[in-house]
C-alpha atoms as a PDB file:
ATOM      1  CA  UNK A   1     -28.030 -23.445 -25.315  1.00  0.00           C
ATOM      2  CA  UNK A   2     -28.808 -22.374 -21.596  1.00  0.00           C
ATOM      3  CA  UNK A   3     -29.788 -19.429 -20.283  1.00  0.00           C
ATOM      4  CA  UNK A   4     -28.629 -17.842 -17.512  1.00  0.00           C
ATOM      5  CA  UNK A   5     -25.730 -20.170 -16.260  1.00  0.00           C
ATOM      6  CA  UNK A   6     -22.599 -17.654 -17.556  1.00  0.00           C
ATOM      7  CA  UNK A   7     -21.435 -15.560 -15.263  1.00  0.00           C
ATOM      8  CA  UNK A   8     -21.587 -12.281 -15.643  1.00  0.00           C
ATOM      9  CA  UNK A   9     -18.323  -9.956 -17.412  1.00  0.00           C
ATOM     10  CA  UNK A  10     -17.394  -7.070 -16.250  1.00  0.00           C
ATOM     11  CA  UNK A  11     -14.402  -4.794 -17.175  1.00  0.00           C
ATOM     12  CA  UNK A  12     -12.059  -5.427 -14.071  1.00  0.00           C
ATOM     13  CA  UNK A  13      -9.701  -2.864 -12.521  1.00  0.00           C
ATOM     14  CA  UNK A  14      -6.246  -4.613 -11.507  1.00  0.00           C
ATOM     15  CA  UNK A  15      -4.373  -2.810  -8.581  1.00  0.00           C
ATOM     16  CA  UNK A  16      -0.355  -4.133  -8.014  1.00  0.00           C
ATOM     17  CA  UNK A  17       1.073  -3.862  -4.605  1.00  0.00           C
ATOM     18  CA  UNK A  18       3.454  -1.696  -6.356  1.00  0.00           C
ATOM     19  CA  UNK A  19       0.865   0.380  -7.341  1.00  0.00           C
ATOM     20  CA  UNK A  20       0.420  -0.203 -11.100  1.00  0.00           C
ATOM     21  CA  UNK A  21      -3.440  -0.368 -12.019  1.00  0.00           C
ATOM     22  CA  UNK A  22      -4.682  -1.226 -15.446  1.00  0.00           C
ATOM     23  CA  UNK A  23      -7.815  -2.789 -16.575  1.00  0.00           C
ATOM     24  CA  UNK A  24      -8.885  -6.251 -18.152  1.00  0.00           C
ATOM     25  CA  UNK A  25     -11.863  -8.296 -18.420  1.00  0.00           C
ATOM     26  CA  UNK A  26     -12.834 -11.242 -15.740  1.00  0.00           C
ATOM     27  CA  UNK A  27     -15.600 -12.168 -13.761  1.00  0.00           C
ATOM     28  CA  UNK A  28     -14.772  -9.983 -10.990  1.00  0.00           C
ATOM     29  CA  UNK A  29     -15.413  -6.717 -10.732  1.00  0.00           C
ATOM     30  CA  UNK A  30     -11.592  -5.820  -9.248  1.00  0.00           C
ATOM     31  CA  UNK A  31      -8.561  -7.861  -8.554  1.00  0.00           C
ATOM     32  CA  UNK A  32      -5.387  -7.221  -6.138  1.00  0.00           C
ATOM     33  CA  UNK A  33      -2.097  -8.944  -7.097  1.00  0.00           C
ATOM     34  CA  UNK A  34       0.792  -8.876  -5.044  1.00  0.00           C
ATOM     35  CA  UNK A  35       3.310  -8.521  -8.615  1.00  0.00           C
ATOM     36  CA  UNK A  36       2.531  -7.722 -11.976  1.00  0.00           C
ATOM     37  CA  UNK A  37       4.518  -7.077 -15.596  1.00  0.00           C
ATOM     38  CA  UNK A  38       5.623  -3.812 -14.116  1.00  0.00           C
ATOM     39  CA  UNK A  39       7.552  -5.052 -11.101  1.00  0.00           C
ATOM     40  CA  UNK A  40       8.086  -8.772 -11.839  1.00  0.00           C
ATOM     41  CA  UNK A  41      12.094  -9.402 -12.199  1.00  0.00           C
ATOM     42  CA  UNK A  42      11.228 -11.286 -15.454  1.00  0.00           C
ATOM     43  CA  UNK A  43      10.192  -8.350 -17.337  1.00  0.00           C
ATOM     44  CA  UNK A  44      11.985  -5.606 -15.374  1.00  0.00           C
ATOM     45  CA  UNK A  45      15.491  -7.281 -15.531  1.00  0.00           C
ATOM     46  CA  UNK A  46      16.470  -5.867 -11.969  1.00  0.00           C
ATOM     47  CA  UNK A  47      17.189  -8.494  -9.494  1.00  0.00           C
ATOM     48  CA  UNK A  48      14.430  -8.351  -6.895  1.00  0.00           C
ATOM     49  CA  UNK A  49      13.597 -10.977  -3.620  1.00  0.00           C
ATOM     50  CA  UNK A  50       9.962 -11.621  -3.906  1.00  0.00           C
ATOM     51  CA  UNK A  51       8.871 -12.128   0.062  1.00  0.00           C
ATOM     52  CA  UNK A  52       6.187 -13.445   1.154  1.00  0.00           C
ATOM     53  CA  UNK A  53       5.228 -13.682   5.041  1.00  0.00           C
ATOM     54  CA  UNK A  54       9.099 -12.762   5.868  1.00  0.00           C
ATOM     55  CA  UNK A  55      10.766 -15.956   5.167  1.00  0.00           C
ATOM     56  CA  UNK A  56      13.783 -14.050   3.873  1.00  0.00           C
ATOM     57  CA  UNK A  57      14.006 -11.898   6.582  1.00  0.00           C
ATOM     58  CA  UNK A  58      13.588 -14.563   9.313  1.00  0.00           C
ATOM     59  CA  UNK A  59      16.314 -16.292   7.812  1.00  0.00           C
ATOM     60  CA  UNK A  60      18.773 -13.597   8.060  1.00  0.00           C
ATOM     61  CA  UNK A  61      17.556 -12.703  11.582  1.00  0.00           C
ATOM     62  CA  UNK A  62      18.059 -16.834  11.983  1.00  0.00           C
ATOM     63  CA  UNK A  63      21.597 -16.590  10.936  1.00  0.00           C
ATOM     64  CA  UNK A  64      22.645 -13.244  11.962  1.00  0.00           C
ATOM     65  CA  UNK A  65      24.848 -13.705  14.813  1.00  0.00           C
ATOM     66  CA  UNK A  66      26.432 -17.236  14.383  1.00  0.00           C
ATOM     67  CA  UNK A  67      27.045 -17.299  10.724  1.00  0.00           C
ATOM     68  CA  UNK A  68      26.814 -19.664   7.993  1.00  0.00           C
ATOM     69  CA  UNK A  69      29.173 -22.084  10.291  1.00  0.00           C
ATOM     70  CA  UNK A  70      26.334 -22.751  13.018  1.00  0.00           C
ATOM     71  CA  UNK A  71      24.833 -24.632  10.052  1.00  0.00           C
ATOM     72  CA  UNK A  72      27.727 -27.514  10.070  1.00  0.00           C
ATOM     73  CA  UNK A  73      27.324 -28.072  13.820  1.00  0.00           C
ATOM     74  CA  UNK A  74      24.552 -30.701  15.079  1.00  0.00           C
ATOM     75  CA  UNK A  75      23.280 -31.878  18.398  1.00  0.00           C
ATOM     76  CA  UNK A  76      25.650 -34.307  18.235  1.00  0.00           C
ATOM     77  CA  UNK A  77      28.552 -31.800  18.073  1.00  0.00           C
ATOM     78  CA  UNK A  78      27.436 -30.463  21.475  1.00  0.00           C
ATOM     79  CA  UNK A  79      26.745 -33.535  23.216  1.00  0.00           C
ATOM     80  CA  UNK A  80      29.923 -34.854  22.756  1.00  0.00           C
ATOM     81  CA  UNK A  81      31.802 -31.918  24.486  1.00  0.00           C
ATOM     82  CA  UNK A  82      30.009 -32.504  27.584  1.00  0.00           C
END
């Protein structure tokens, strides 16, 4: 067997972005997550929108003022009244 080509183990510190920490082994000495077991929907059984970059938020900003029937009309729909 080789020596010297493992990397080396270390006891890693996890840190949620809801804040949970807790500790596990890995090659790196500390990982960020953006959900864990503690605030995943999965396991909590609450009903939560995981966002990422604002897509959900765009949308509704998107669709805010017209509605759900804006999404019916096309180009052609306007070109025709003119």
């Amino acid at each position: 067997m080789q020596t010297d080509i493992h990397p080396k183990y270390f006891e890693t510190k996890v840190t949620c972005g809801c804040g949970n920490t807790f500790t596990t082994g890995s090659v790196r000495e500390e990982l960020k997550v953006d959900i864990c077991s503690a605030c995943h929907p999965f396991y909590t059984g609450k009903l939560k929108f995981v966002d990422t970059a604002g897509r959900i938020e765009k949308f509704k900003n998107k669709f805010a003022k017209a509605g759900y029937a804006s999404l019916g009309k096309g180009k052609k729909a306007k070109d025709d009244k003119k």
